[in-house]
C-alpha atoms as a PDB file:
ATOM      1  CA  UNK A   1       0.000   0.000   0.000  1.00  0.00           C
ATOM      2  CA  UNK A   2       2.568   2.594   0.961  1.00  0.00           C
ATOM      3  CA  UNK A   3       4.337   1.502  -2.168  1.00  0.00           C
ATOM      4  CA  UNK A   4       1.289   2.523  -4.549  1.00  0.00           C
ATOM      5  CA  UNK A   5       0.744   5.832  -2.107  1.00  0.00           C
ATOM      6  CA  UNK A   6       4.172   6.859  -3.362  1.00  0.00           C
ATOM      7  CA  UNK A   7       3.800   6.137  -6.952  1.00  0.00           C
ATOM      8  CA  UNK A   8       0.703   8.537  -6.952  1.00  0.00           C
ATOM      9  CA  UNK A   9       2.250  10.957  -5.238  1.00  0.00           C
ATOM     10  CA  UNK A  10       5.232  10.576  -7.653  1.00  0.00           C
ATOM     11  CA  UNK A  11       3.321  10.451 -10.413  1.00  0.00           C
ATOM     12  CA  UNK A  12      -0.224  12.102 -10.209  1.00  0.00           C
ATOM     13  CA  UNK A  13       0.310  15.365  -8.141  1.00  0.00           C
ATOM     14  CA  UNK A  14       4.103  16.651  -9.202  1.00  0.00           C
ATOM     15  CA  UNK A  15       2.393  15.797 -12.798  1.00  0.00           C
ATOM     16  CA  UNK A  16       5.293  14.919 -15.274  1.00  0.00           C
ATOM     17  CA  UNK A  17       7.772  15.594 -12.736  1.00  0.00           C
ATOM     18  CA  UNK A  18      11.081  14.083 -12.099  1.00  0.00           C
ATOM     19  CA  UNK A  19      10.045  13.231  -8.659  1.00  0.00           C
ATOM     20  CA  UNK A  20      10.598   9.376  -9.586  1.00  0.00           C
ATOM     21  CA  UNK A  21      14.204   9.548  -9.992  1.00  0.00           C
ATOM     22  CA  UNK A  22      14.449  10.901  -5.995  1.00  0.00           C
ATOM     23  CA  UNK A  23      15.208   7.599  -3.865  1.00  0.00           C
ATOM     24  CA  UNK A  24      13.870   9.420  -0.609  1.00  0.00           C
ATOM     25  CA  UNK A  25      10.178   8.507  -2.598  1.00  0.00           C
ATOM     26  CA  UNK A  26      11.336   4.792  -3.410  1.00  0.00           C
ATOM     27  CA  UNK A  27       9.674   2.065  -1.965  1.00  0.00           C
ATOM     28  CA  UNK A  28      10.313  -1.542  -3.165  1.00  0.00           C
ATOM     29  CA  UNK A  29       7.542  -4.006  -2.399  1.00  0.00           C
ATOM     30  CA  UNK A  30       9.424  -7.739  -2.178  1.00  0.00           C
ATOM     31  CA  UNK A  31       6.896  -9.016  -4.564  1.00  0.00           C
ATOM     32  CA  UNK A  32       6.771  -7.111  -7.654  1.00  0.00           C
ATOM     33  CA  UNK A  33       3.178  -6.318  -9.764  1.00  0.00           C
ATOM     34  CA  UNK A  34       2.946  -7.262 -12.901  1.00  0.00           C
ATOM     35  CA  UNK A  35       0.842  -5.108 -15.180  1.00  0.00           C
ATOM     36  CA  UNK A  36      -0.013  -6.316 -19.154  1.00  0.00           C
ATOM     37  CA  UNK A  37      -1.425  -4.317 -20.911  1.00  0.00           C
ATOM     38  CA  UNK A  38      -2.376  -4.097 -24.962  1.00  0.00           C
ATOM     39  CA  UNK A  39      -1.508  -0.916 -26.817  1.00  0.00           C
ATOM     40  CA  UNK A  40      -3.881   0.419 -29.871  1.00  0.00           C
ATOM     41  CA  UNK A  41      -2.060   3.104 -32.333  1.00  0.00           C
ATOM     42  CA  UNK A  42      -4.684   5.218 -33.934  1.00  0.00           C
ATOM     43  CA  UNK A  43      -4.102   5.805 -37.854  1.00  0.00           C
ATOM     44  CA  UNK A  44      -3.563   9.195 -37.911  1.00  0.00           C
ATOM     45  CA  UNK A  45      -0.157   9.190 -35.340  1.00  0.00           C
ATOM     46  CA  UNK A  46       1.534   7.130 -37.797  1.00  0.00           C
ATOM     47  CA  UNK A  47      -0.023   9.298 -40.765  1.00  0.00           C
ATOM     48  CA  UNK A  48       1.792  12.705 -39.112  1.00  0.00           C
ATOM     49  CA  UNK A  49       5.027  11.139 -38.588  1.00  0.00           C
ATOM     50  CA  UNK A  50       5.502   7.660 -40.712  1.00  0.00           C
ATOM     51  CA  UNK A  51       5.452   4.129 -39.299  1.00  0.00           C
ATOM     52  CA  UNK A  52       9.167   4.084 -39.178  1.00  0.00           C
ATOM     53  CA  UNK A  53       9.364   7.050 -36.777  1.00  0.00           C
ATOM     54  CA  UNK A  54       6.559   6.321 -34.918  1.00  0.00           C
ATOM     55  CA  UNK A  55       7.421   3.159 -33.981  1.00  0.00           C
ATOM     56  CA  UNK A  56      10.757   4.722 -32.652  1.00  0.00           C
ATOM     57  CA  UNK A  57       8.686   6.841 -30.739  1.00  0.00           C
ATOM     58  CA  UNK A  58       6.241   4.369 -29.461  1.00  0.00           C
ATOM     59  CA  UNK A  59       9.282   2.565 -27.993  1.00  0.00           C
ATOM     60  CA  UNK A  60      11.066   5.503 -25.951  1.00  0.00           C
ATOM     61  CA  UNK A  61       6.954   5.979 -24.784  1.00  0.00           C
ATOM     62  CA  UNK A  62       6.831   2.521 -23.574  1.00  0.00           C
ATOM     63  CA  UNK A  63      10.721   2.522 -22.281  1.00  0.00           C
ATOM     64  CA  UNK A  64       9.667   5.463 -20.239  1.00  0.00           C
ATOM     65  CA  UNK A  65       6.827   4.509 -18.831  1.00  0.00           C
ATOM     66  CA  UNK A  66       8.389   1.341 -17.597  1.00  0.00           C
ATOM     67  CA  UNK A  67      11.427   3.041 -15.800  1.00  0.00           C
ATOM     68  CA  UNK A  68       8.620   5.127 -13.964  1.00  0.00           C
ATOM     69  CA  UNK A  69       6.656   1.908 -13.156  1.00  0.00           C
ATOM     70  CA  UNK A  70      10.055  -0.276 -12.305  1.00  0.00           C
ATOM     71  CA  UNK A  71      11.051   2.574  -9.173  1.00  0.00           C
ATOM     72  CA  UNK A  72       8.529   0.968  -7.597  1.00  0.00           C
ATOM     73  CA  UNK A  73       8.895  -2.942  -8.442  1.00  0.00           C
ATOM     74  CA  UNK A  74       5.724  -3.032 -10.948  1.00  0.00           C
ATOM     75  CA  UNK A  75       6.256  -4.586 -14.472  1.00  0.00           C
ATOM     76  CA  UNK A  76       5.061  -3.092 -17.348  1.00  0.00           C
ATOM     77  CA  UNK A  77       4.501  -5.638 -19.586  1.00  0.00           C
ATOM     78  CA  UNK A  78       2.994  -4.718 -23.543  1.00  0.00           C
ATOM     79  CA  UNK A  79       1.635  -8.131 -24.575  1.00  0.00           C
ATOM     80  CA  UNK A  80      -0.246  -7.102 -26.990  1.00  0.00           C
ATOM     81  CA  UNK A  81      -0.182  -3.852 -30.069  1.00  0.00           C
ATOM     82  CA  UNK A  82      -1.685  -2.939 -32.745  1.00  0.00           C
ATOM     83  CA  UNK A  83      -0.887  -0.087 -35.444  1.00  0.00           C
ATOM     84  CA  UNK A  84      -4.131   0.864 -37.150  1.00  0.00           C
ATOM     85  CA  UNK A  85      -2.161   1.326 -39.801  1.00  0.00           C
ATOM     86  CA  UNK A  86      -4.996   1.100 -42.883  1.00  0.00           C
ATOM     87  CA  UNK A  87      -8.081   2.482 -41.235  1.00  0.00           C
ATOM     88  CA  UNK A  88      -8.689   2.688 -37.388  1.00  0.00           C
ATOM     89  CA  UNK A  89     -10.565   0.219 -36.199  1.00  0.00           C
ATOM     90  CA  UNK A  90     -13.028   2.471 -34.543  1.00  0.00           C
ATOM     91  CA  UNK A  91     -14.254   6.452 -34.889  1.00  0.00           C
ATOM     92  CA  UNK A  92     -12.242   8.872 -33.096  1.00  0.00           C
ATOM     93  CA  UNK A  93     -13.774  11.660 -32.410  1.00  0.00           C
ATOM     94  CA  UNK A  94     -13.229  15.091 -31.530  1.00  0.00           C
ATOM     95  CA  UNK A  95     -12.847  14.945 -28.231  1.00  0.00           C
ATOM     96  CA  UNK A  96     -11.386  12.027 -26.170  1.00  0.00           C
ATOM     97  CA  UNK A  97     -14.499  11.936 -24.506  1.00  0.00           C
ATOM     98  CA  UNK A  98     -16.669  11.278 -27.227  1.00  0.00           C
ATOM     99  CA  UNK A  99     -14.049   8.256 -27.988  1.00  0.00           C
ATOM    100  CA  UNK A 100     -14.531   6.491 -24.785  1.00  0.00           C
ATOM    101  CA  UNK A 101     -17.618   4.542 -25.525  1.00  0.00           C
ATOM    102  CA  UNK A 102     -16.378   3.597 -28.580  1.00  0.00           C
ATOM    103  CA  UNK A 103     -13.069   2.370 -27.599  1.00  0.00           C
ATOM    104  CA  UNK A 104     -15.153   0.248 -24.617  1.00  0.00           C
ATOM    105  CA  UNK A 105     -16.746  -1.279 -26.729  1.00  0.00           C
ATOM    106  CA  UNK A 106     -13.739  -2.423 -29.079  1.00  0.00           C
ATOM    107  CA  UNK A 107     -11.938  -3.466 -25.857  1.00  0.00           C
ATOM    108  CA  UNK A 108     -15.046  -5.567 -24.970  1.00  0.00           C
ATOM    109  CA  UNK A 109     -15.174  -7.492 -28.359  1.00  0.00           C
ATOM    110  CA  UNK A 110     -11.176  -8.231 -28.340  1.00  0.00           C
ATOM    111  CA  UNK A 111     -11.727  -9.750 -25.018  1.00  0.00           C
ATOM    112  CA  UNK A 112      -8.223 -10.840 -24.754  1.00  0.00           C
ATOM    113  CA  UNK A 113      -7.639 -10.744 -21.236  1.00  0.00           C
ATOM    114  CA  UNK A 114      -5.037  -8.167 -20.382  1.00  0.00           C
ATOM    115  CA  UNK A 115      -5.302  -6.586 -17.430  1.00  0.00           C
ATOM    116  CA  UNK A 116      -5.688  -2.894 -19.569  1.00  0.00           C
ATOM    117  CA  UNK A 117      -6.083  -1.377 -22.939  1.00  0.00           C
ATOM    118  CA  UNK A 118      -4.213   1.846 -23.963  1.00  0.00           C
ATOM    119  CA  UNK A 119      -5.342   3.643 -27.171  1.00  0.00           C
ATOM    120  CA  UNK A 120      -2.738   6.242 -28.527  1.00  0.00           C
ATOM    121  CA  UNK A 121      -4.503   8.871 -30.124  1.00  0.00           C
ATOM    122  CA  UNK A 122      -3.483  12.802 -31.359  1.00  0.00           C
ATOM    123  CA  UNK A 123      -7.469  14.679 -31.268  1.00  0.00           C
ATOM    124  CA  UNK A 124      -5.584  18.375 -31.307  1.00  0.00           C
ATOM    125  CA  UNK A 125      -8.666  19.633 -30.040  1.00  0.00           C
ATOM    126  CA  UNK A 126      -7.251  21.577 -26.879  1.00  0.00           C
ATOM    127  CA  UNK A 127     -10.659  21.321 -25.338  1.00  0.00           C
ATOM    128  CA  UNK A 128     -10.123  17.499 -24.933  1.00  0.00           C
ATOM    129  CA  UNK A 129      -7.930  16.153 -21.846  1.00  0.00           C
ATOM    130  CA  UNK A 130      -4.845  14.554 -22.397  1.00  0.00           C
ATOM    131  CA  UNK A 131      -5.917  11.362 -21.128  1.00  0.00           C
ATOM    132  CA  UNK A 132      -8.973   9.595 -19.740  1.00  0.00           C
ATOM    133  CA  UNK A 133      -9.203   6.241 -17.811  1.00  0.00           C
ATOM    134  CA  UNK A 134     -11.500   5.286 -14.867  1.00  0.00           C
ATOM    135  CA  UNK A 135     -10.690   5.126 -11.331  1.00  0.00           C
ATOM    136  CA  UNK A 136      -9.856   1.075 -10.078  1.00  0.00           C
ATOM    137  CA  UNK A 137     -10.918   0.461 -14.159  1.00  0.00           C
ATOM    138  CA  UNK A 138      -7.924  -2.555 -14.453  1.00  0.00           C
ATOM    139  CA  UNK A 139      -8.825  -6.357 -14.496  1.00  0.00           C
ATOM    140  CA  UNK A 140     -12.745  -5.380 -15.192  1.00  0.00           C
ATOM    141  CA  UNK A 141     -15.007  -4.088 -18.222  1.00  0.00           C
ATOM    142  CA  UNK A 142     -13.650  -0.519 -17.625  1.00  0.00           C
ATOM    143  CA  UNK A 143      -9.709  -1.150 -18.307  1.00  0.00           C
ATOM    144  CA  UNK A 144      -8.967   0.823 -21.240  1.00  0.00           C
ATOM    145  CA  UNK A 145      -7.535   4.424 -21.181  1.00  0.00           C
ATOM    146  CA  UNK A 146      -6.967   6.820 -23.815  1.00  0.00           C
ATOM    147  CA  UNK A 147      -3.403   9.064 -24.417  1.00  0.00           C
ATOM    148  CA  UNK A 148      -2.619  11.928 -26.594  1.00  0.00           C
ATOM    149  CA  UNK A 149       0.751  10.947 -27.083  1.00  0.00           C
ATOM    150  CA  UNK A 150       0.822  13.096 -30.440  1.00  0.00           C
ATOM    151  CA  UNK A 151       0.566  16.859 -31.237  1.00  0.00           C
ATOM    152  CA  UNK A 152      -0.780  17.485 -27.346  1.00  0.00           C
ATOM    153  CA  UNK A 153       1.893  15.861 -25.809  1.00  0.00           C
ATOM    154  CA  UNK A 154       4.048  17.953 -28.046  1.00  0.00           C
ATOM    155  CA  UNK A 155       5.878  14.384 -29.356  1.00  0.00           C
ATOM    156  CA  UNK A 156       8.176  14.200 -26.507  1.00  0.00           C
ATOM    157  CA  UNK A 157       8.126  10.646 -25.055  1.00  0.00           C
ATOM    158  CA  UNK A 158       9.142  11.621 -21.906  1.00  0.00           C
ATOM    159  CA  UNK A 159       6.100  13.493 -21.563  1.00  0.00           C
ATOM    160  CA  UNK A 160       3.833  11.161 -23.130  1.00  0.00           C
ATOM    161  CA  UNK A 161       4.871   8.808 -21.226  1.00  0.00           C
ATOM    162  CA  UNK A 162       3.658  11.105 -18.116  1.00  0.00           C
ATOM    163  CA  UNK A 163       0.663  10.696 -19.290  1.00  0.00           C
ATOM    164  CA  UNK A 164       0.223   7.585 -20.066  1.00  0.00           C
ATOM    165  CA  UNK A 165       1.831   6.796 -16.635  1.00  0.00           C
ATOM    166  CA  UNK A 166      -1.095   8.943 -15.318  1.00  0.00           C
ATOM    167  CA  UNK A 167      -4.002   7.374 -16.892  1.00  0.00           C
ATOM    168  CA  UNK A 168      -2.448   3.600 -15.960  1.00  0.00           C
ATOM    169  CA  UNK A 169      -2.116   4.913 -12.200  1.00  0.00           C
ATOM    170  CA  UNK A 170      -6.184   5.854 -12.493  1.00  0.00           C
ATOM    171  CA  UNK A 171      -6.749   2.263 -13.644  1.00  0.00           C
ATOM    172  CA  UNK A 172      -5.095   1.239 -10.658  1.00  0.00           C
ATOM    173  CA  UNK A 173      -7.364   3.188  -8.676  1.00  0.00           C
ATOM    174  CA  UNK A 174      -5.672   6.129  -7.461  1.00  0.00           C
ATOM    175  CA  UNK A 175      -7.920  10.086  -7.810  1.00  0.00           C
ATOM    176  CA  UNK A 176      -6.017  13.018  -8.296  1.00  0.00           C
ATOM    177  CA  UNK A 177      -4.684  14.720  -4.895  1.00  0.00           C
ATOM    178  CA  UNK A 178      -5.428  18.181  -5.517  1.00  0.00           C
ATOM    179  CA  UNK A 179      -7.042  20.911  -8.181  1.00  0.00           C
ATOM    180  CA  UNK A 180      -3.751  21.090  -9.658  1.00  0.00           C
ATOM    181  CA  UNK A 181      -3.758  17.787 -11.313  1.00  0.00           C
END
């Protein structure tokens, strides 16, 4: 428990921080998690920048995001991705919000048992958020987030990978602490 309190703290209220890096917030639990999780690419991320350099930049996402989660002994595994690289395989709207239902539903008819769905997506709508997941969502109907890991996230991994950090630690169950985040 105090090992997750830390990795909120670390990772939902100092919001893209560094804070991870700072042993003093390090805890080690003796019996490491083990999240897998299944990755959809939306179309239109590897339109903008090519499936070549996309898929360079899907990996420093993913190598990112499990440094952040390995601090505090939890495995990110990717078991599963897919590149919509034809057509997407569902509507994306405008906002991520209007996405969500959508995306449930395309998580509910893979029904491949991972324990949660990411969907990468660039909506450069800067009324949408930059991520949306729901709160103790892994292991059940509801575990599938959504990440604007393109134009939003300004294609830096490292902060991509904040938020897709962010969303995952929602899944998990954790709220935001304060206003600021």
């Amino acid at each position: 428990m105090i090992m997750i309190s830390v990795f909120i703290f670390a990772t939902l209220k100092l919001s893209f921080s560094q804070l991870w890096h700072n042993s003093e917030y390090m805890v080690v639990s003796k019996t490491p998690m083990c999240i897998e999780a299944t990755i959809d690419v939306s179309k239109a991320l590897i339109d903008i920048k090519g499936l070549d350099d996309f898929s360079k930049y899907y990996q420093q996402i993913l190598f990112e995001v499990s440094r952040i989660f390995a601090w505090h002994n939890i495995k990110f595994n990717v078991v599963g991705w897919n590149f919509w690289l034809g057509h997407d395989q569902i509507q994306i709207g405008s906002t991520i919000e209007e996405t969500m239902p959508r995306y449930r539903q395309f998580v509910m008819d893979q029904n491949d048992g991972r324990d949660i769905h990411i969907l990468f997506v660039n909506i450069n709508n800067t009324v949408s958020n930059l991520g949306k997941s729901f709160y103790n969502g892994a292991c059940t109907v509801d575990s599938y987030a959504i990440a604007q890991v393109g134009d939003r996230a300004h294609w830096d991994a490292i902060y991509a990978a904040g938020i897709v950090a962010h969303e995952i630690g929602h899944l998990l169950g954790f709220d935001h602490i304060d206003e600021s985040n």
